[in-house]
Protein backbone atom coordinates (compact mmCIF):
# COMPACT_ATOMS: atom_id res chain seq x y z
CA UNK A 1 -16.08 2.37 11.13
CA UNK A 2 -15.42 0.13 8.33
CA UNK A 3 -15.02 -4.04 8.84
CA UNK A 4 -12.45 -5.31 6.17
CA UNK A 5 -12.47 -9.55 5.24
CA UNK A 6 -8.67 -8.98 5.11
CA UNK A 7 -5.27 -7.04 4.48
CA UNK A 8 -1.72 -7.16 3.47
CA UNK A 9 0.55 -4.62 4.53
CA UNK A 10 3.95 -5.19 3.56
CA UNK A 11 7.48 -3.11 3.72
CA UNK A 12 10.05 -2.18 1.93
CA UNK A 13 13.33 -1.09 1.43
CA UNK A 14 12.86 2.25 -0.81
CA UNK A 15 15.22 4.16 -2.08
CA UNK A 16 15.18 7.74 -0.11
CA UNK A 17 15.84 9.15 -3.59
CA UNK A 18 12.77 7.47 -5.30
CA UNK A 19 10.77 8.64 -1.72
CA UNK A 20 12.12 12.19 -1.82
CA UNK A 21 10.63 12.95 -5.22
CA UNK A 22 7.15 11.62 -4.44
CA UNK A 23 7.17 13.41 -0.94
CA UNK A 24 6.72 17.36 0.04
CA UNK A 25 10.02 18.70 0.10
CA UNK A 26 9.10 20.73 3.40
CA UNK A 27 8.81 16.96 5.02
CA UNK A 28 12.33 15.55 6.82
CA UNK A 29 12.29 11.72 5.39
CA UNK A 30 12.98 8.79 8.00
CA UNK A 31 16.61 7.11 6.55
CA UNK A 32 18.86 5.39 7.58
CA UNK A 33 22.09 4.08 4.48
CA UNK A 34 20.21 5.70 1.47
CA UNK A 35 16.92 4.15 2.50
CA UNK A 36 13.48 4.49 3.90
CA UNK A 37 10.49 2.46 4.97
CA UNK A 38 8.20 2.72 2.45
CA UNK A 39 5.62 -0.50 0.90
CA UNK A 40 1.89 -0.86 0.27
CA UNK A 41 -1.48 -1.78 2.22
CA UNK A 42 -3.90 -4.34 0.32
CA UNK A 43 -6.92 -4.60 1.43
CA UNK A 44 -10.78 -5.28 0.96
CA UNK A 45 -13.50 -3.96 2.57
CA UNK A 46 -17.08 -6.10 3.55
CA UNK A 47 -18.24 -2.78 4.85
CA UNK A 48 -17.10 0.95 4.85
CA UNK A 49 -18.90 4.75 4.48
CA UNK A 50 -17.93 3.82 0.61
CA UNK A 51 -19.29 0.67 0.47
CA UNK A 52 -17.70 -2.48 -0.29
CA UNK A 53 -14.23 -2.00 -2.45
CA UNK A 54 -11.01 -3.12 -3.09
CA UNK A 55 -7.43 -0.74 -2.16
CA UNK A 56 -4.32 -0.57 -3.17
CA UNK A 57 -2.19 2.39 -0.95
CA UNK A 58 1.92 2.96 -2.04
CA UNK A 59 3.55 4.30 0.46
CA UNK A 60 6.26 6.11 -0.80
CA UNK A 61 8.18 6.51 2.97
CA UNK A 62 7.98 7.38 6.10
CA UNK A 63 8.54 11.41 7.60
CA UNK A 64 9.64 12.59 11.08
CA UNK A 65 6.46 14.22 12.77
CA UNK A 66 8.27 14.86 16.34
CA UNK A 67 8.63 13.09 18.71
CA UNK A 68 7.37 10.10 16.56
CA UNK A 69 6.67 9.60 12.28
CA UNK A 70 3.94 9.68 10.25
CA UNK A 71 3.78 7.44 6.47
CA UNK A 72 3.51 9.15 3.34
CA UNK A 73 1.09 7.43 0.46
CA UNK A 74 1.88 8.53 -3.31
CA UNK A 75 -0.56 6.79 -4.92
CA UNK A 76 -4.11 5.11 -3.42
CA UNK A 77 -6.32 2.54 -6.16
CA UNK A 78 -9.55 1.90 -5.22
CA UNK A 79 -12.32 -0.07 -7.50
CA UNK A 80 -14.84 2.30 -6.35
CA UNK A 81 -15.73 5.89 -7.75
CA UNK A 82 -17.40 6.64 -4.27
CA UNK A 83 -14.31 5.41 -2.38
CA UNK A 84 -12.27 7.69 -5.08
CA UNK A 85 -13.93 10.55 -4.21
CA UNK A 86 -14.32 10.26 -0.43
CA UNK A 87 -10.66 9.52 -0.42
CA UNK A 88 -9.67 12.90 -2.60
CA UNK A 89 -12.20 15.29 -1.25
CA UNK A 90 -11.96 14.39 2.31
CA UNK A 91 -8.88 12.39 3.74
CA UNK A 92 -6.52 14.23 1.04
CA UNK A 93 -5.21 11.04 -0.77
CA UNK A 94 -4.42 11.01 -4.47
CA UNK A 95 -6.81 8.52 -5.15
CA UNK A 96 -8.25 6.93 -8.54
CA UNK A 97 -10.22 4.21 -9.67
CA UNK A 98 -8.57 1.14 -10.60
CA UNK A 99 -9.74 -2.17 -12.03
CA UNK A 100 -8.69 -5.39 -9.83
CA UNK A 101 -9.07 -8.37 -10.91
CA UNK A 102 -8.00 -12.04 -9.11
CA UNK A 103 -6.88 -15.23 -11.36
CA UNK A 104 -6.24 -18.73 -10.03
CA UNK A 105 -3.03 -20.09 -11.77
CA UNK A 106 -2.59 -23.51 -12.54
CA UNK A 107 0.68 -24.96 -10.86
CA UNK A 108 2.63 -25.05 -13.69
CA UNK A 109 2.15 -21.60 -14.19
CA UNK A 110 3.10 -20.88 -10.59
CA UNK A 111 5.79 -18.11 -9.49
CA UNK A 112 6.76 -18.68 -6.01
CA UNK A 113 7.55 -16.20 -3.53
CA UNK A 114 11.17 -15.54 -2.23
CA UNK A 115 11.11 -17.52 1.41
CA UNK A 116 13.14 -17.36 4.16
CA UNK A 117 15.27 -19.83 6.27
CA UNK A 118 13.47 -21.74 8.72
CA UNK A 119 16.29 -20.69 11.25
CA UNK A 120 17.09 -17.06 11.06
CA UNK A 121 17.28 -13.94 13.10
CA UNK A 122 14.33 -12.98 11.98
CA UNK A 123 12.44 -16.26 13.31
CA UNK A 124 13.65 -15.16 17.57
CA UNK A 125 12.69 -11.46 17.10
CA UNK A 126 9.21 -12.42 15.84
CA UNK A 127 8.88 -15.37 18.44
CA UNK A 128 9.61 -13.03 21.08
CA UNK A 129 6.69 -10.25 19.71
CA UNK A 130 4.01 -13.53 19.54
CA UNK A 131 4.45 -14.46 15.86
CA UNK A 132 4.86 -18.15 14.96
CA UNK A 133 8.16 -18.53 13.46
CA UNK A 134 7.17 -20.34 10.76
CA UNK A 135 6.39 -18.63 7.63
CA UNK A 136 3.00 -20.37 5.90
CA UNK A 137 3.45 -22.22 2.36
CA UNK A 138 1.27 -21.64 -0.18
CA UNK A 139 -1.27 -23.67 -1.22
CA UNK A 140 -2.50 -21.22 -4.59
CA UNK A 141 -1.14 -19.19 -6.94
CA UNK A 142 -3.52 -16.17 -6.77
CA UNK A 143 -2.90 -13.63 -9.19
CA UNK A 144 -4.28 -10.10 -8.60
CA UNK A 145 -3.47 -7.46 -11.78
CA UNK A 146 -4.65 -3.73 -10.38
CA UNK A 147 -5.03 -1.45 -13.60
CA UNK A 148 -5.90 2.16 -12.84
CA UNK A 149 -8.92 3.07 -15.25
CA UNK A 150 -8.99 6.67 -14.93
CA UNK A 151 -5.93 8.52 -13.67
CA UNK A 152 -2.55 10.08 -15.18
CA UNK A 153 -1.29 6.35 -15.31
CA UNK A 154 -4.27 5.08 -17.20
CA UNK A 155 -3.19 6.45 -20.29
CA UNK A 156 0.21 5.38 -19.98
CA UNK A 157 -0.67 1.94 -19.48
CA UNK A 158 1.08 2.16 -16.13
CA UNK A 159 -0.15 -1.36 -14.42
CA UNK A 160 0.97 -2.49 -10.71
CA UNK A 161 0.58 -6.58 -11.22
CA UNK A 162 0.77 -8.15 -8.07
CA UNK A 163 1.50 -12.00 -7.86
CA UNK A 164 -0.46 -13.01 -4.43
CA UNK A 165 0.93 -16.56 -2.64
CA UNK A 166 -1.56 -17.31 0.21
CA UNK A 167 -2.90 -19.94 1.86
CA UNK A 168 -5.87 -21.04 3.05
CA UNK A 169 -5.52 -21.78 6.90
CA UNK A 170 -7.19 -24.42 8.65
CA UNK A 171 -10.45 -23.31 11.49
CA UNK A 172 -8.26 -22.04 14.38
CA UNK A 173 -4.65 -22.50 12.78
CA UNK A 174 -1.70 -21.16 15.30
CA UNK A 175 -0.30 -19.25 12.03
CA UNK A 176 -2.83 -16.97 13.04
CA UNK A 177 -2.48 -16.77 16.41
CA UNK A 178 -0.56 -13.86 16.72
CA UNK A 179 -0.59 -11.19 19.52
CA UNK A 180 -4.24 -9.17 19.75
CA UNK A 181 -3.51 -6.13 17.33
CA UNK A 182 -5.04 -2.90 18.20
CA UNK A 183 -2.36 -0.25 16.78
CA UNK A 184 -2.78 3.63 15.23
CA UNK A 185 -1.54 4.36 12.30
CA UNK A 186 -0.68 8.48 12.01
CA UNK A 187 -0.27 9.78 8.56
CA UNK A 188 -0.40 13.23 6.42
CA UNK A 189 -1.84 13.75 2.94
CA UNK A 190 -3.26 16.68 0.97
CA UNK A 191 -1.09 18.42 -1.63
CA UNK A 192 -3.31 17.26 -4.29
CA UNK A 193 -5.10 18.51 -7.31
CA UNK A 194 -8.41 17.67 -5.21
CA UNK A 195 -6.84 18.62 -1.51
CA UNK A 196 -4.19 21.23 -1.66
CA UNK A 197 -4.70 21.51 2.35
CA UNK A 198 -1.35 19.65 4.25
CA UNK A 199 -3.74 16.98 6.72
CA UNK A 200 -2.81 14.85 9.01
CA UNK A 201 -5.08 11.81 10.36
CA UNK A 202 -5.05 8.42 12.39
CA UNK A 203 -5.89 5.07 11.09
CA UNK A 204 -7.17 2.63 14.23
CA UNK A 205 -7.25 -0.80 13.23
CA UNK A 206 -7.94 -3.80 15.85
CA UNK A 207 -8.39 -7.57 14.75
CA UNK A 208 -11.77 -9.09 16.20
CA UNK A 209 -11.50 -11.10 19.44
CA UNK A 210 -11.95 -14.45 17.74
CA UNK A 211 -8.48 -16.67 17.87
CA UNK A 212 -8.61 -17.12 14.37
CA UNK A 213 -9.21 -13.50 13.70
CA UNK A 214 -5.65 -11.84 13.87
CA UNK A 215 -2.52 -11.69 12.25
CA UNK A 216 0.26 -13.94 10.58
CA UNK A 217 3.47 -13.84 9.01
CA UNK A 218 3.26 -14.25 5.21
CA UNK A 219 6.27 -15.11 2.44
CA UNK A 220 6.53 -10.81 0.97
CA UNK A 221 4.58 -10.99 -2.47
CA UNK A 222 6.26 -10.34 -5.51
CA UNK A 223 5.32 -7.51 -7.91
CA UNK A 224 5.54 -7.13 -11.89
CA UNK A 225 5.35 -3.94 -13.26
CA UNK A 226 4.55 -3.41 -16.93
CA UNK A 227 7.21 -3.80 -19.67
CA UNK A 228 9.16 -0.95 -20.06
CA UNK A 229 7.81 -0.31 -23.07
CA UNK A 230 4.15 0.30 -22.21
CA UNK A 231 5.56 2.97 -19.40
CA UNK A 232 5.83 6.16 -21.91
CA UNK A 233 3.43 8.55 -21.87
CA UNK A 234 1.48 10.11 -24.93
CA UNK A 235 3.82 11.44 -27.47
CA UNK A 236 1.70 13.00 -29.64
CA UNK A 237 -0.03 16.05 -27.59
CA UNK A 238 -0.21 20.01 -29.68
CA UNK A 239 2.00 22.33 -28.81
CA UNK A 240 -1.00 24.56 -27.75
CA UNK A 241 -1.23 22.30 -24.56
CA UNK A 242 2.53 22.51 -23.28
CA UNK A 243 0.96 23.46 -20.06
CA UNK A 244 -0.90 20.44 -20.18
CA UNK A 245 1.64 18.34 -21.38
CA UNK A 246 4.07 19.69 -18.69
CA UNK A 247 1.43 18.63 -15.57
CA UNK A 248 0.86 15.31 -17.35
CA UNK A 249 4.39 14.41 -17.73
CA UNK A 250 4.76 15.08 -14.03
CA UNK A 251 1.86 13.12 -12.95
CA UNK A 252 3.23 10.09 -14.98
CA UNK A 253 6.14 10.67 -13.42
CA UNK A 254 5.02 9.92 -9.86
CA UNK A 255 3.08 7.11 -11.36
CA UNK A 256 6.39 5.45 -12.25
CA UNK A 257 8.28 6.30 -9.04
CA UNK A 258 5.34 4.78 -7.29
CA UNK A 259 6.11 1.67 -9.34
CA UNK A 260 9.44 2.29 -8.38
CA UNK A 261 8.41 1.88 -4.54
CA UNK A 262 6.42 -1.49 -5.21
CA UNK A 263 9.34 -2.79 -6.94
CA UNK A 264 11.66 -2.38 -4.19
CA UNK A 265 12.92 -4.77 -1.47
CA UNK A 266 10.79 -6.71 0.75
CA UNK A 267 11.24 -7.17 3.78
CA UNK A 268 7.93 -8.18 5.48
CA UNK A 269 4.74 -8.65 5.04
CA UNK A 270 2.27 -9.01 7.71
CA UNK A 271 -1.62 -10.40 6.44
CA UNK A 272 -4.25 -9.28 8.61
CA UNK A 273 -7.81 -11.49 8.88
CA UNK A 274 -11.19 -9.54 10.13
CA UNK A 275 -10.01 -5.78 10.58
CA UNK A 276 -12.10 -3.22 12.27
CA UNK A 277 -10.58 0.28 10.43
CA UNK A 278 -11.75 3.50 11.61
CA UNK A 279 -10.12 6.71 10.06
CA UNK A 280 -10.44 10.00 12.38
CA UNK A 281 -11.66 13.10 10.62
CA UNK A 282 -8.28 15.13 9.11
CA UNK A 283 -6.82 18.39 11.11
CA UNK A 284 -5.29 20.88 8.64
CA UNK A 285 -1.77 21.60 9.34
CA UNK A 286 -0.01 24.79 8.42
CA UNK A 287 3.53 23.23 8.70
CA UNK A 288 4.41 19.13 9.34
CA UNK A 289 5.31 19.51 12.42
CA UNK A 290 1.87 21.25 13.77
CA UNK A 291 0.23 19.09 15.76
């Protein structure tokens, strides 16, 4: 069981051709229009098997897994090597360490988030699932850069920047009184360098029984990639290591595509206060749709 102090999961729009090249091929992608649900989950941990860490998890898009769907992750940043390795060796995720670090901005430094209008379609559907309609304003900037520090994008200087609006809610605020949140979360992974084995495991997460311990609506962060520039890979390797070369190129590859999926369109993002997470040991599959 691990507790986590809080989370931001957040969707998006991705491309099913940006989600197709980051997923098996043997998987049948969730689309509808030339797009899947893909995103990322944010999080930190107080307490977990690894200790206490920060995560970043892209999820390239979702795959059918009859009679229901399971997510996909492409890439997983954690700011712990223990939390690396449990996540490679054991739960099959193409994990690597990553260095995260939080700045306050001064106002006039601020970029603010894309809102929405106070009266929209989207304001009945989430009154009628126990969300408070209103969308919370920020009251900081905070800034949170995630640079992987050993991994295929750490030599490419391949950095996911995420700009962070939040606010800090009042004791017992209703922007937090959303419904009581107890949900599983089915997945596959393996197909790595560390985990060639095709898994497939649950995530249970449940928000503590305190009122002010659940879930709100957020304004969707916005994310800044690197320039262009500073996305090439190494130039320079021997032509003894065109093997090496080859598998690097590819890695960077799926780097950028997984940039690619943070980049996309938002289209919500839910932030989670006082998470209990537990992940169930993974089955090995023979074929996706094994259950």
């Amino acid at each position: 069981m691990s507790k986590l102090r809080g989370a931001l999961y957040q969707l998006h729009l991705v491309k099913s051709e940006v989600a197709r090249a980051l997923i098996p091929k043997e998987f049948r992608l969730v689309e509808a229009f030339g797009y899947t649900l893909g995103g990322f989950f944010l999080a930190n941990y107080d307490d977990s098997p690894a200790g206490v860490f920060d995560e970043l998890v892209v999820i390239a898009g979702i795959v059918w897994n009859p009679p229901t769907s399971c997510a996909w992750a492409s890439k997983v940043l954690v700011n712990s090597s223990e939390a690396c390795l449990h996540g490679r060796k054991d739960v099959g995720l193409p994990s690597d360490v990553a260095k995260f670090s939080k700045l306050r901005c001064c106002p006039e430094q601020r970029i603010t988030a894309k809102t929405w209008p106070k009266e929209s379609r989207h304001n009945g559907i989430l009154n009628m699932i126990g969300f408070s309609s209103s969308i919370s304003s920020p009251k900081f900037h905070l800034d949170t850069e995630v640079t992987e520090i050993n991994g295929p994008a750490a030599s490419a200087n391949n950095i996911f920047r995420i700009n962070l609006v939040s606010t800090v809610p009042k004791e017992y605020s209703k922007a937090w009184l959303g419904p009581p949140i107890k949900m599983t979360l089915p997945s596959f992974s393996g197909r790595t360098e560390y985990n060639p084995t095709l898994l497939k495991y649950s995530c249970q997460v449940e928000c503590r029984k305190s009122l002010k311990d659940r879930v709100r609506v957020v304004q969707p962060l916005e994310i800044f990639g690197p320039p262009a520039t500073e996305q090439k890979g190494s130039e320079d390797l021997s032509s003894n290591f065109v093997h090496q070369a080859a598998a690097q190129e590819a890695t960077e590859k799926r780097s950028r595509l997984s940039l690619d999926v943070m980049l996309s369109k938002p289209i919500l993002a839910l932030e989670f206060n006082c998470l209990n997470m537990n992940v169930e040991a993974p089955l090995e599959l023979s074929q996706p749709n094994e259950v």
